[in-house]
C-alpha atoms as a PDB file:
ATOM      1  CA  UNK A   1      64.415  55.152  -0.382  1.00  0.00           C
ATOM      2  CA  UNK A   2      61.535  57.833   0.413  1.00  0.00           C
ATOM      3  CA  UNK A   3      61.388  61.266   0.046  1.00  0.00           C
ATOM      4  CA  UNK A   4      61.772  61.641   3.792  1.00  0.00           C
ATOM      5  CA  UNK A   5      65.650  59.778   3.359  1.00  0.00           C
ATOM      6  CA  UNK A   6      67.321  62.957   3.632  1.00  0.00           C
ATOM      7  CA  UNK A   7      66.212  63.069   7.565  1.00  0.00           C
ATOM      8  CA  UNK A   8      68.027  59.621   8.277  1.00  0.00           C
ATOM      9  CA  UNK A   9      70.384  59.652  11.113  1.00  0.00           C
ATOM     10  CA  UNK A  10      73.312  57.606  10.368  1.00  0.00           C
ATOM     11  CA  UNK A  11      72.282  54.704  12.280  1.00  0.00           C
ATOM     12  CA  UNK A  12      69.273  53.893  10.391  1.00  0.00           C
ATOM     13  CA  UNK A  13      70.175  54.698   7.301  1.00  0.00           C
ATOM     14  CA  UNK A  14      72.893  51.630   8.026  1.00  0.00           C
ATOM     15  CA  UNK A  15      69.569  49.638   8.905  1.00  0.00           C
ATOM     16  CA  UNK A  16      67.593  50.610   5.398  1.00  0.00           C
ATOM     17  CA  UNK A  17      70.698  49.851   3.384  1.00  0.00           C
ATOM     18  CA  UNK A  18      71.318  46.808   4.969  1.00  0.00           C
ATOM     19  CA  UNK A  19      67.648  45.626   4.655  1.00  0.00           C
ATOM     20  CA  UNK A  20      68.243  46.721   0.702  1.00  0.00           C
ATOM     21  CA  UNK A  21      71.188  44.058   1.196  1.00  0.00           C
ATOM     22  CA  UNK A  22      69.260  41.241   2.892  1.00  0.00           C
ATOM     23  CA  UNK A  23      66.748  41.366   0.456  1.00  0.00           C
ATOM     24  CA  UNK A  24      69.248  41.475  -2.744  1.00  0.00           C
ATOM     25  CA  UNK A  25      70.616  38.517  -1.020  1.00  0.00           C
ATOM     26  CA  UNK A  26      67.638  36.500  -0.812  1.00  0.00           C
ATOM     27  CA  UNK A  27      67.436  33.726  -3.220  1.00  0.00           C
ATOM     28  CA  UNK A  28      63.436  33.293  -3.164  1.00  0.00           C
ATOM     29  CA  UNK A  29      60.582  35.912  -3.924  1.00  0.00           C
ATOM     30  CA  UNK A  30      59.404  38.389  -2.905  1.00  0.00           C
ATOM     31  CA  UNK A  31      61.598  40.436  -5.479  1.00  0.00           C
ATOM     32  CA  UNK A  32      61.257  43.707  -3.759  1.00  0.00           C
ATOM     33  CA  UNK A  33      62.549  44.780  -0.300  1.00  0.00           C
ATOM     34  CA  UNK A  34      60.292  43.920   2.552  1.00  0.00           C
ATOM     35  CA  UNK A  35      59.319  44.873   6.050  1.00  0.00           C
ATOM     36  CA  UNK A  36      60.403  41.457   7.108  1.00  0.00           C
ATOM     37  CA  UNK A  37      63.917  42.900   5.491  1.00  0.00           C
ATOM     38  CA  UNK A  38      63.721  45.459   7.700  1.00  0.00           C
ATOM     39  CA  UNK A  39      63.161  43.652  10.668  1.00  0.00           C
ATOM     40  CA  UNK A  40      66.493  41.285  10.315  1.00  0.00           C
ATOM     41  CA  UNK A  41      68.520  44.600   9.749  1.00  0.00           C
ATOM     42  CA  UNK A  42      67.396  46.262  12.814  1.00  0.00           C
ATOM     43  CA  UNK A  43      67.819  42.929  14.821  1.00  0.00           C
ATOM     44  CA  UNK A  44      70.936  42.704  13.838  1.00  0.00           C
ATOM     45  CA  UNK A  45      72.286  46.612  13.947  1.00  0.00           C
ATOM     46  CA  UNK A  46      72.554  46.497  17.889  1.00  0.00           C
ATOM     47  CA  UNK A  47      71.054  49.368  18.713  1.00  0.00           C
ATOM     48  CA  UNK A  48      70.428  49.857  22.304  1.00  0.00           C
ATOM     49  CA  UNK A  49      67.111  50.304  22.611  1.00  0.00           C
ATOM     50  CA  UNK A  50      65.339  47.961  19.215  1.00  0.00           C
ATOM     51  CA  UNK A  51      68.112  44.865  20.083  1.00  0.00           C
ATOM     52  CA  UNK A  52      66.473  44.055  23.390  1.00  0.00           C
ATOM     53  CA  UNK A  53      62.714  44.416  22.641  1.00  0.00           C
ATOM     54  CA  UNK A  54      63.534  42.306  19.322  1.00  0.00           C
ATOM     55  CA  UNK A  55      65.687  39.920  21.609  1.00  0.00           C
ATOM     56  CA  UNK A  56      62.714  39.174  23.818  1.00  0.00           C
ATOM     57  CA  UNK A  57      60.457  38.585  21.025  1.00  0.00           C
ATOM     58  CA  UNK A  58      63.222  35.999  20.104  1.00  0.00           C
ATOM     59  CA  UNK A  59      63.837  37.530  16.547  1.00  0.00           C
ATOM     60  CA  UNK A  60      66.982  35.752  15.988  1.00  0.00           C
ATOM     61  CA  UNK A  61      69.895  37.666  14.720  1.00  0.00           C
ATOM     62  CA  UNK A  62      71.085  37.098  11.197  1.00  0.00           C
ATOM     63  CA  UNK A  63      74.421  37.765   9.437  1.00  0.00           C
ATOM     64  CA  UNK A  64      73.908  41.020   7.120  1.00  0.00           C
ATOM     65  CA  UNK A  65      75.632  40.906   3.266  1.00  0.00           C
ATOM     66  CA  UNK A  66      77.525  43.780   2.133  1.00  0.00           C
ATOM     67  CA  UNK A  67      76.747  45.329  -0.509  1.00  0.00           C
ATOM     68  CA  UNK A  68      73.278  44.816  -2.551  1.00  0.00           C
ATOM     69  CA  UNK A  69      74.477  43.005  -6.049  1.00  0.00           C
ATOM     70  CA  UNK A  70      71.312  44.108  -7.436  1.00  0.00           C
ATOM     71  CA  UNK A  71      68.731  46.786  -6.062  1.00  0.00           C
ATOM     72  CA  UNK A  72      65.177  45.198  -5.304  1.00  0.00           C
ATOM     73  CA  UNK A  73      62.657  48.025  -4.790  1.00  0.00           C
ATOM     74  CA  UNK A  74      61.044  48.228  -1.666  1.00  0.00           C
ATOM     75  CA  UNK A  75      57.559  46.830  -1.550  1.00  0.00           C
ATOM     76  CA  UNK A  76      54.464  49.164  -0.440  1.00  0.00           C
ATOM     77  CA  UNK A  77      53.869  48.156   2.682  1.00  0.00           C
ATOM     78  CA  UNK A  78      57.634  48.892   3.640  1.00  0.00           C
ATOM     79  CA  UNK A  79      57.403  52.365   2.203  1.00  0.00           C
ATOM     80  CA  UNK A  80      54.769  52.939   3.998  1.00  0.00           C
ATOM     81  CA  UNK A  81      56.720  51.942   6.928  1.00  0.00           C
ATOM     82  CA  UNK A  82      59.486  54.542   6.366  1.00  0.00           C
ATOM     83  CA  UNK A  83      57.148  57.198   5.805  1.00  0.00           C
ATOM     84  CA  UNK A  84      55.354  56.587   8.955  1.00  0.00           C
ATOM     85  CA  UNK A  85      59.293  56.380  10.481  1.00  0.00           C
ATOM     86  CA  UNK A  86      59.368  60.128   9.562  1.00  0.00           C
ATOM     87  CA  UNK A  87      55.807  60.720  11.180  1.00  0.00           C
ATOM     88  CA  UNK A  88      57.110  59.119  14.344  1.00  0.00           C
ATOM     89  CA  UNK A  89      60.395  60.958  14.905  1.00  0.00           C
ATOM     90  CA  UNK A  90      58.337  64.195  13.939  1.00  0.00           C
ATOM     91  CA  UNK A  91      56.304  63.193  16.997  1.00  0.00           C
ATOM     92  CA  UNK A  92      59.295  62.583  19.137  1.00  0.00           C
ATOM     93  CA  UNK A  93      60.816  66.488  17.897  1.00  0.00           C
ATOM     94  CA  UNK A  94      63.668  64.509  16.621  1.00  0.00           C
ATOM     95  CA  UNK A  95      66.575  65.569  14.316  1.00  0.00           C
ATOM     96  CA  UNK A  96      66.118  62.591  12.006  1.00  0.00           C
ATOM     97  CA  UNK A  97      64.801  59.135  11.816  1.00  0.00           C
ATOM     98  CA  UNK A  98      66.258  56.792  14.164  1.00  0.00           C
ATOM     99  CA  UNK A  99      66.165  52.955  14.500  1.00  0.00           C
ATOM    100  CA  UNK A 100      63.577  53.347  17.111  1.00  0.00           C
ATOM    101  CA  UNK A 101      61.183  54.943  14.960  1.00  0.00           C
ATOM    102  CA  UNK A 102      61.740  52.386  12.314  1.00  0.00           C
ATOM    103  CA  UNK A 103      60.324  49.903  14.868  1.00  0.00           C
ATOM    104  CA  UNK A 104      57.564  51.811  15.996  1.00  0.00           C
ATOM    105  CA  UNK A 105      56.374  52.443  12.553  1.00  0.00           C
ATOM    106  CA  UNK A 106      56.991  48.653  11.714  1.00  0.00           C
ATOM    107  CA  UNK A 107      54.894  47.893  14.819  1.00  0.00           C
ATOM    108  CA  UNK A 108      51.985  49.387  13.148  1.00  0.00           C
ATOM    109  CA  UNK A 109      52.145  46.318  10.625  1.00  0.00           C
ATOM    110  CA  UNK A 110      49.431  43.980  10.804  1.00  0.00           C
ATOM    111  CA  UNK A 111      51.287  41.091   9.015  1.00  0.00           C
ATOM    112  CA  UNK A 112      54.534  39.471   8.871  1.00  0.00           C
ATOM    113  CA  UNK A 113      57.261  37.943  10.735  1.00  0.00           C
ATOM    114  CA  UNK A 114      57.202  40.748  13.661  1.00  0.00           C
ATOM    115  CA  UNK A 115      53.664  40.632  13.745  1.00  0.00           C
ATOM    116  CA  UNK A 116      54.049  36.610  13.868  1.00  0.00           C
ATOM    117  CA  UNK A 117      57.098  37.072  17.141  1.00  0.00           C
ATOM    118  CA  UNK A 118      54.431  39.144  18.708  1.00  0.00           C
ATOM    119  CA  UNK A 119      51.788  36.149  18.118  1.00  0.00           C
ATOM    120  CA  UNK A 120      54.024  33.246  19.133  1.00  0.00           C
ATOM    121  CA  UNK A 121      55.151  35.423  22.877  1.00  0.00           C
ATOM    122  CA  UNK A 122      51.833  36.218  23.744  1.00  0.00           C
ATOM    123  CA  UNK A 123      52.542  40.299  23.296  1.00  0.00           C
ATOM    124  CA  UNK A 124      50.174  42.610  21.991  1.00  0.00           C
ATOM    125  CA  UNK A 125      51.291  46.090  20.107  1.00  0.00           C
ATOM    126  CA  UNK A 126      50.646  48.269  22.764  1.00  0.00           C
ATOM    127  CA  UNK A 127      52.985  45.886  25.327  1.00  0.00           C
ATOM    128  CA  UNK A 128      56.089  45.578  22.725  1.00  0.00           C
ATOM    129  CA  UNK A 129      55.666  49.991  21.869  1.00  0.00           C
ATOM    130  CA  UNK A 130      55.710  50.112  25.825  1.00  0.00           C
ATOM    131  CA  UNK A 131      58.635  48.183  25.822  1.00  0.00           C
ATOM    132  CA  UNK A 132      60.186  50.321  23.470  1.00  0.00           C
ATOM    133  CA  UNK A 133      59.549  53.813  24.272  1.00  0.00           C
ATOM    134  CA  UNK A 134      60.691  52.495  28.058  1.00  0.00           C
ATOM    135  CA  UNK A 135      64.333  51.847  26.418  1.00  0.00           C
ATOM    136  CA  UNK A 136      63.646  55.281  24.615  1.00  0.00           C
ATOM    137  CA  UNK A 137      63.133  57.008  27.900  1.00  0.00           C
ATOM    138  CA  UNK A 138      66.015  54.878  29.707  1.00  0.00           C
ATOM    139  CA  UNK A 139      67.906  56.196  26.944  1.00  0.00           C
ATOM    140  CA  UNK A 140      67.300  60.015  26.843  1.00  0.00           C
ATOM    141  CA  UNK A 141      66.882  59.906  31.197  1.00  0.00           C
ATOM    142  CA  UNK A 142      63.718  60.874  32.917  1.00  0.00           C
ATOM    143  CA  UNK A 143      64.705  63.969  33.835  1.00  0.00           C
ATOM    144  CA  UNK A 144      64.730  65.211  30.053  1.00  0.00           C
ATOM    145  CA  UNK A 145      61.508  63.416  29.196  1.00  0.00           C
ATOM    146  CA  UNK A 146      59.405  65.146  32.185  1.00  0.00           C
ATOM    147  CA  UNK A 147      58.414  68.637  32.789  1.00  0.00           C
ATOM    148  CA  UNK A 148      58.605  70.978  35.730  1.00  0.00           C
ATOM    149  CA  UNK A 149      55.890  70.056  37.575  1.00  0.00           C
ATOM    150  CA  UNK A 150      56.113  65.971  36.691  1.00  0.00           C
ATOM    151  CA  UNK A 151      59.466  66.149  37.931  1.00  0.00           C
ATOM    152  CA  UNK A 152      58.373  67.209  41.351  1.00  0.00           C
ATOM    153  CA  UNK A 153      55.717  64.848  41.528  1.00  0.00           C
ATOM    154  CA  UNK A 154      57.843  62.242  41.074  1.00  0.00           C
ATOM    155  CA  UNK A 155      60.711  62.607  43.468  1.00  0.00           C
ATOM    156  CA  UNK A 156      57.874  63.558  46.148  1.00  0.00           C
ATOM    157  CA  UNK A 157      56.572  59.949  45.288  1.00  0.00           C
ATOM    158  CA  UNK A 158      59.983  58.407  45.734  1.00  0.00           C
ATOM    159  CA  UNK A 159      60.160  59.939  49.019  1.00  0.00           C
ATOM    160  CA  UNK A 160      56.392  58.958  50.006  1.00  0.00           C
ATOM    161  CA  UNK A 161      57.796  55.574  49.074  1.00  0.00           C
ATOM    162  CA  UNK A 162      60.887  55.937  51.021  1.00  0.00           C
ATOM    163  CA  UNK A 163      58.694  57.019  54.144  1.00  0.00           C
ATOM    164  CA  UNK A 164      56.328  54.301  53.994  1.00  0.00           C
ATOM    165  CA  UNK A 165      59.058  51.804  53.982  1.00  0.00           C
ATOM    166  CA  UNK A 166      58.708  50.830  50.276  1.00  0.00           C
ATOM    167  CA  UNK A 167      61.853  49.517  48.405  1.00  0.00           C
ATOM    168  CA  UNK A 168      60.745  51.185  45.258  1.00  0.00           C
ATOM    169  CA  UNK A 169      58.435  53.821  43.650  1.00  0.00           C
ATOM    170  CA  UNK A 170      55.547  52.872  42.844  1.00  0.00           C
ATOM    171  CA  UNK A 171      52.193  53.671  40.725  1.00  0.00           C
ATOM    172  CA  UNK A 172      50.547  53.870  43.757  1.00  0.00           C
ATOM    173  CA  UNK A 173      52.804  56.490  45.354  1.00  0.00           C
ATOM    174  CA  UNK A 174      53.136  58.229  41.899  1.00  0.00           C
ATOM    175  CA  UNK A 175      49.395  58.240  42.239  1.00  0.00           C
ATOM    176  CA  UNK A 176      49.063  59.491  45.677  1.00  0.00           C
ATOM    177  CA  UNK A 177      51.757  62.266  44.759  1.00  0.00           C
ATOM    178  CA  UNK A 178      50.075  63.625  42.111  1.00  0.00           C
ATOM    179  CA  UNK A 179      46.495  63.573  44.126  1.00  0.00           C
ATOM    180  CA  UNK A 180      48.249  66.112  46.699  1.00  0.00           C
ATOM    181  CA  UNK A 181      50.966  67.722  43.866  1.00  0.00           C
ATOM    182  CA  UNK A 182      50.519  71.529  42.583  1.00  0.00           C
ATOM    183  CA  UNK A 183      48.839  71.010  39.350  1.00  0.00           C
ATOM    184  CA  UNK A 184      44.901  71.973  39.880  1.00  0.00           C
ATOM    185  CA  UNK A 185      43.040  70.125  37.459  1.00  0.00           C
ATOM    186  CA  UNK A 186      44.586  66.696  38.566  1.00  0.00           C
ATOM    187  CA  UNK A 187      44.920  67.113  42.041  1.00  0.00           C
ATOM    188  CA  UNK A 188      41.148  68.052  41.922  1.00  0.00           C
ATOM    189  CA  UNK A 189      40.205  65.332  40.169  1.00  0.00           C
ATOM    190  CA  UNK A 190      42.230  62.851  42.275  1.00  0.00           C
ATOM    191  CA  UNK A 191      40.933  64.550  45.614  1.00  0.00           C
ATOM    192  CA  UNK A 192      39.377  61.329  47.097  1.00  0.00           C
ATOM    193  CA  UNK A 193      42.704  59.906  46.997  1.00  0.00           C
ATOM    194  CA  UNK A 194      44.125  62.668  49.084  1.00  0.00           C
ATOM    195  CA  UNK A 195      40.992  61.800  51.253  1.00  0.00           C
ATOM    196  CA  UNK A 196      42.469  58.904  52.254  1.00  0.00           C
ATOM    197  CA  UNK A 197      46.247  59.839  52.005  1.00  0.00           C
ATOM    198  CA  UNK A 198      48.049  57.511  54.798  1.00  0.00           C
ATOM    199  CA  UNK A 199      51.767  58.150  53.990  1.00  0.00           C
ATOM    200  CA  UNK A 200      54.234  58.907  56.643  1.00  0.00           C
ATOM    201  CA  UNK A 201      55.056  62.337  57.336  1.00  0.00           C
ATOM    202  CA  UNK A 202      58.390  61.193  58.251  1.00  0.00           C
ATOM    203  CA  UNK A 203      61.131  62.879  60.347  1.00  0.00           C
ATOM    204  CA  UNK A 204      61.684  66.530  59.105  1.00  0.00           C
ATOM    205  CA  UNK A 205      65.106  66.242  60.953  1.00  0.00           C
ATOM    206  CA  UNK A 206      65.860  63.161  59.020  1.00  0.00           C
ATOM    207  CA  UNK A 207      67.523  63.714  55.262  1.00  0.00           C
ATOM    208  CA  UNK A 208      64.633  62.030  52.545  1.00  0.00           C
ATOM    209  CA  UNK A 209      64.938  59.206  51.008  1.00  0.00           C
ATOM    210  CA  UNK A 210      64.095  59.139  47.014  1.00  0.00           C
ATOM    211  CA  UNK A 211      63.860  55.344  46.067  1.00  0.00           C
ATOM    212  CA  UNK A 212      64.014  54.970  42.938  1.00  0.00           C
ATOM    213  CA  UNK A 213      60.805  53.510  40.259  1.00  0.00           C
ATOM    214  CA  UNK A 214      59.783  50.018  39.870  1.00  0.00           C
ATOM    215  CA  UNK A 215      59.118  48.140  36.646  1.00  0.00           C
ATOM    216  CA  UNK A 216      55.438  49.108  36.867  1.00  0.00           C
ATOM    217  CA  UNK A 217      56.485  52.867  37.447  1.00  0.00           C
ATOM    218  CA  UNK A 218      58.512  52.491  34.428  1.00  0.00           C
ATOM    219  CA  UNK A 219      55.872  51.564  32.565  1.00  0.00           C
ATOM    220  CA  UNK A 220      53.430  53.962  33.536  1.00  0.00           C
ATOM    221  CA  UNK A 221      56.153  56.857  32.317  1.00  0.00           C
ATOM    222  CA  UNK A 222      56.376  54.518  29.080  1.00  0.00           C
ATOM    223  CA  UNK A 223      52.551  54.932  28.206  1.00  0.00           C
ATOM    224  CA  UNK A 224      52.671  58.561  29.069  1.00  0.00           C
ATOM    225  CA  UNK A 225      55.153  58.959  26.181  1.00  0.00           C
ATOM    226  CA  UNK A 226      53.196  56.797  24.041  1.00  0.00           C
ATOM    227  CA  UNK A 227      50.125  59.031  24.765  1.00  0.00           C
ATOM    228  CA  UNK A 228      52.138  61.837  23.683  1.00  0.00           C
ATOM    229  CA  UNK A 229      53.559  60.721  20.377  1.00  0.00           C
ATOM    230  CA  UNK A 230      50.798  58.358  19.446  1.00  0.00           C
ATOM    231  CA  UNK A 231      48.430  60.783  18.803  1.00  0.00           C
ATOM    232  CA  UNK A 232      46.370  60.893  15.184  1.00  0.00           C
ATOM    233  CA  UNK A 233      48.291  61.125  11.979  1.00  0.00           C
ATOM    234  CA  UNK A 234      47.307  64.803  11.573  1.00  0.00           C
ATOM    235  CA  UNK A 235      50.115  65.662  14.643  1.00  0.00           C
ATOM    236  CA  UNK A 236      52.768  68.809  13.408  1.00  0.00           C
ATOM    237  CA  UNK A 237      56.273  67.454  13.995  1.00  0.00           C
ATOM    238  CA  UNK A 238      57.470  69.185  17.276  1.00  0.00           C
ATOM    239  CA  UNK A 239      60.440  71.259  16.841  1.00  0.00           C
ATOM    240  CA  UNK A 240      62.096  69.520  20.135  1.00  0.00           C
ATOM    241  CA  UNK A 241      61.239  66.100  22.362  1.00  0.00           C
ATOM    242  CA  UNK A 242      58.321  65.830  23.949  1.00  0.00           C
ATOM    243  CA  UNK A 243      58.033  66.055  27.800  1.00  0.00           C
ATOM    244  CA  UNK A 244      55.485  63.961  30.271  1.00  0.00           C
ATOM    245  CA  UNK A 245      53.393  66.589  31.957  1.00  0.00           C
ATOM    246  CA  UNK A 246      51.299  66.036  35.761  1.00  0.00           C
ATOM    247  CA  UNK A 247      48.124  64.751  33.561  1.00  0.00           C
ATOM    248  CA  UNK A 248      50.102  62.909  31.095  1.00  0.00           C
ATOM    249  CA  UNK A 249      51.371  61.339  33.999  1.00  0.00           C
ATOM    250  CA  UNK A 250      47.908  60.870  35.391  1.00  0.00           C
ATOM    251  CA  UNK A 251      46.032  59.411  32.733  1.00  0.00           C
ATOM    252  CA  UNK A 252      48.870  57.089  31.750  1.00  0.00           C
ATOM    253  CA  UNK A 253      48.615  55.537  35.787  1.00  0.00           C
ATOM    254  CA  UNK A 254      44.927  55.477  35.975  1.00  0.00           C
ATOM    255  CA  UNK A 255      45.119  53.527  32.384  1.00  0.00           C
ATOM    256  CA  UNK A 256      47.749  51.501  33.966  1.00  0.00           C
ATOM    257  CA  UNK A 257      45.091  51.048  36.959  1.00  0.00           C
ATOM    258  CA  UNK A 258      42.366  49.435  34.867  1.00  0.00           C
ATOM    259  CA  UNK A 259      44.152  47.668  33.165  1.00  0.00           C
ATOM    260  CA  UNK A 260      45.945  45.893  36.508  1.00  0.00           C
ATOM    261  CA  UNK A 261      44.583  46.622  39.064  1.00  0.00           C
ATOM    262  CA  UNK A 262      45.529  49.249  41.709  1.00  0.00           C
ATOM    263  CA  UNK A 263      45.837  48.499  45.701  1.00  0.00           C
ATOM    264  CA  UNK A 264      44.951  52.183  46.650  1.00  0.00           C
ATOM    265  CA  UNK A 265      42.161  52.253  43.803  1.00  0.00           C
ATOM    266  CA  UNK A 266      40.853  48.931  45.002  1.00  0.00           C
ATOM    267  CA  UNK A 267      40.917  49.349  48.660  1.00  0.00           C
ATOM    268  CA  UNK A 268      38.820  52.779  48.582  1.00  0.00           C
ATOM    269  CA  UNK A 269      36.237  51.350  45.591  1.00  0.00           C
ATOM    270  CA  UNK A 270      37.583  53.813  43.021  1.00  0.00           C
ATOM    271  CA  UNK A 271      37.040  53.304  39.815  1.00  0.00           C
ATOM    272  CA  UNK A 272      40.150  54.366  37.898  1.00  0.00           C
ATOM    273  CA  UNK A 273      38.352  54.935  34.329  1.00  0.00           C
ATOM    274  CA  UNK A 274      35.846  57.261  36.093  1.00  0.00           C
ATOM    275  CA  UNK A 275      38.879  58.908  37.368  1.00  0.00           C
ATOM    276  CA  UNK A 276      40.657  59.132  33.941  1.00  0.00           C
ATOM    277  CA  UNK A 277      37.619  60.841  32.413  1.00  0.00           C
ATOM    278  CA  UNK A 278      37.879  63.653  35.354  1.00  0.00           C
ATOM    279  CA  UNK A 279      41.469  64.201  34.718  1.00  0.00           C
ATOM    280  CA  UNK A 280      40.932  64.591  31.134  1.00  0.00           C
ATOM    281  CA  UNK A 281      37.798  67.522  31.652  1.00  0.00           C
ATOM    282  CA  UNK A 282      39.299  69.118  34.209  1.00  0.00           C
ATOM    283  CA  UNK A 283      43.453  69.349  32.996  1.00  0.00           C
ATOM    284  CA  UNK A 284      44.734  72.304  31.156  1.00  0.00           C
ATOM    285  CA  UNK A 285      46.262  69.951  28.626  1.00  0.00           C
ATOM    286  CA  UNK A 286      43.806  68.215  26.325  1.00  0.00           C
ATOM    287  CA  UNK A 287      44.043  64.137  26.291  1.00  0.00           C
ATOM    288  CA  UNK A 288      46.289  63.112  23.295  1.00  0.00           C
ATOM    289  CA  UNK A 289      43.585  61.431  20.444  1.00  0.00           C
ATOM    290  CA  UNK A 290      45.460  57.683  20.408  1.00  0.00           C
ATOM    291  CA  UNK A 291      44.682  54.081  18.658  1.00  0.00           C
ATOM    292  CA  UNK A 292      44.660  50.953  20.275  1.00  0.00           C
ATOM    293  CA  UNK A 293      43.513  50.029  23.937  1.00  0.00           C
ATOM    294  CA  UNK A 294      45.384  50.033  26.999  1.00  0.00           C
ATOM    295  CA  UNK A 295      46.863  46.389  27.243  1.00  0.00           C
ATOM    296  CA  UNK A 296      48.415  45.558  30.408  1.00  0.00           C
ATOM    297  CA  UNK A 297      52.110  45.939  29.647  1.00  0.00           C
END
């Protein structure tokens, strides 16, 4: 255990014992506890949000032992995981360490067997962390992971996407909301969009219609979080969770955008990176400092 195992929530301090136990278990070298340890107790712990992501990887569940008959060390490059566990939930203004930020950390692992699931699918880090701050979110609810402001924007989108005869929200809408939303910097920066703003007014007798986000508008809130919590390793813990603001939002969609493609972007020649760049100098809230690229997720 680390010096940061008095922060464990129950639930993954069930997952580090029982990767102790796997590992005590194992007939064959290594002789310490591994990441790879790890990674067949949180497979196998159920928790809501790891289970699936692992599930699609196709890490195969694995009985766990009971107790360890003998205590095999953990190696370095698991201790290194657990300590960058504690970074992670600091990040996220959690209580204590939780199984999701035992994955997160582990995702940060160049080698090994998750590194090898992620190979063998065809996934890249940034698409499985997307994956898994998206059960996060589904988790905790959107309405506790976005501000004020975000909020707004993205019920107003729903409704845009109601008017226009959409079945579901959106980037594009979430876009177009947040080009004619209350937040200065972004709207400003996303004006040409309102330029060419074609949504339905709609009947102002007739009650709205919110519909709710697609997959893609998911995702986009997924990578906002990530910007968030992903930042560099010199990030204070925050002494509660996070919350997506109107330019997290932005950037995270207009990273989305160039990564995919976007049909308002594309019809109107904007370029969504030149569009990023504006958001970030003209927001109030400075762009998070991140690692990795922007993989289409």
């Amino acid at each position: 255990m680390t010096g940061a195992g008095d922060r464990y929530g129950t639930a993954a301090q069930a997952v580090v014992d029982a990767a102790y136990a796997v590992a005590a278990h194992r007939p064959t070298v290594p002789t310490c506890t591994t990441v790879d340890d790890l990674l067949v107790a949180l497979r196998t712990a159920g928790d809501p949000v790891v289970a699936p992501v692992l599930a699609a990887l196709g890490v195969p569940e694995q009985p766990i032992p009971g107790s360890a008959p003998v205590h095999r060390p953990a190696d370095a490059n698991l201790v290194r995981v657990l300590l960058t566990a504690a970074s992670v939930a600091g990040r996220f203004g959690a209580a204590g360490i939780e199984p999701v930020h035992l994955l997160l950390a582990a995702l940060r692992e160049p080698d090994g067997e998750l590194a090898a699931a992620r190979t063998a699918t065809g996934s890249t880090v940034e698409q499985v962390r997307r994956r898994t701050v998206g059960g996060y979110l589904g988790v905790r609810g959107l309405t506790d992971a976005l501000d004020a402001a975000a909020g707004r924007a993205v019920v107003d989108a729903g409704v845009r996407a109601g008017r226009a005869g959409a079945t579901e929200t959106g980037p594009d809408h979430l876009l177009l909301a947040l080009a004619t939303g209350d937040e200065p910097g972004v709207a400003e920066a996303l004006s040409v969009l309102a330029a060419h703003d074609r949504s339905p007014a709609g009947d102002p007798d007739q009650p709205a219609r919110l519909l709710p986000l697609s997959t893609a508008g998911h995702e986009a809130l997924a990578w906002a979080m990530c910007l968030l919590v992903d930042g560099d390793d010199t990030t204070d813990a925050r002494s509660a969770p996070p919350t997506i603001g109107v330019a997290d939002l932005a950037r995270a969609l207009l990273d989305q955008a160039a990564a995919a493609g976007s049909a308002v972007l594309d019809r109107h020649g904007v370029d969504p990176r030149r569009l990023r760049a504006d958001v970030d100098r003209r927001s109030r809230t400075p762009p998070p400092s991140v690692s990795g690229n922007t993989s289409s997720g």
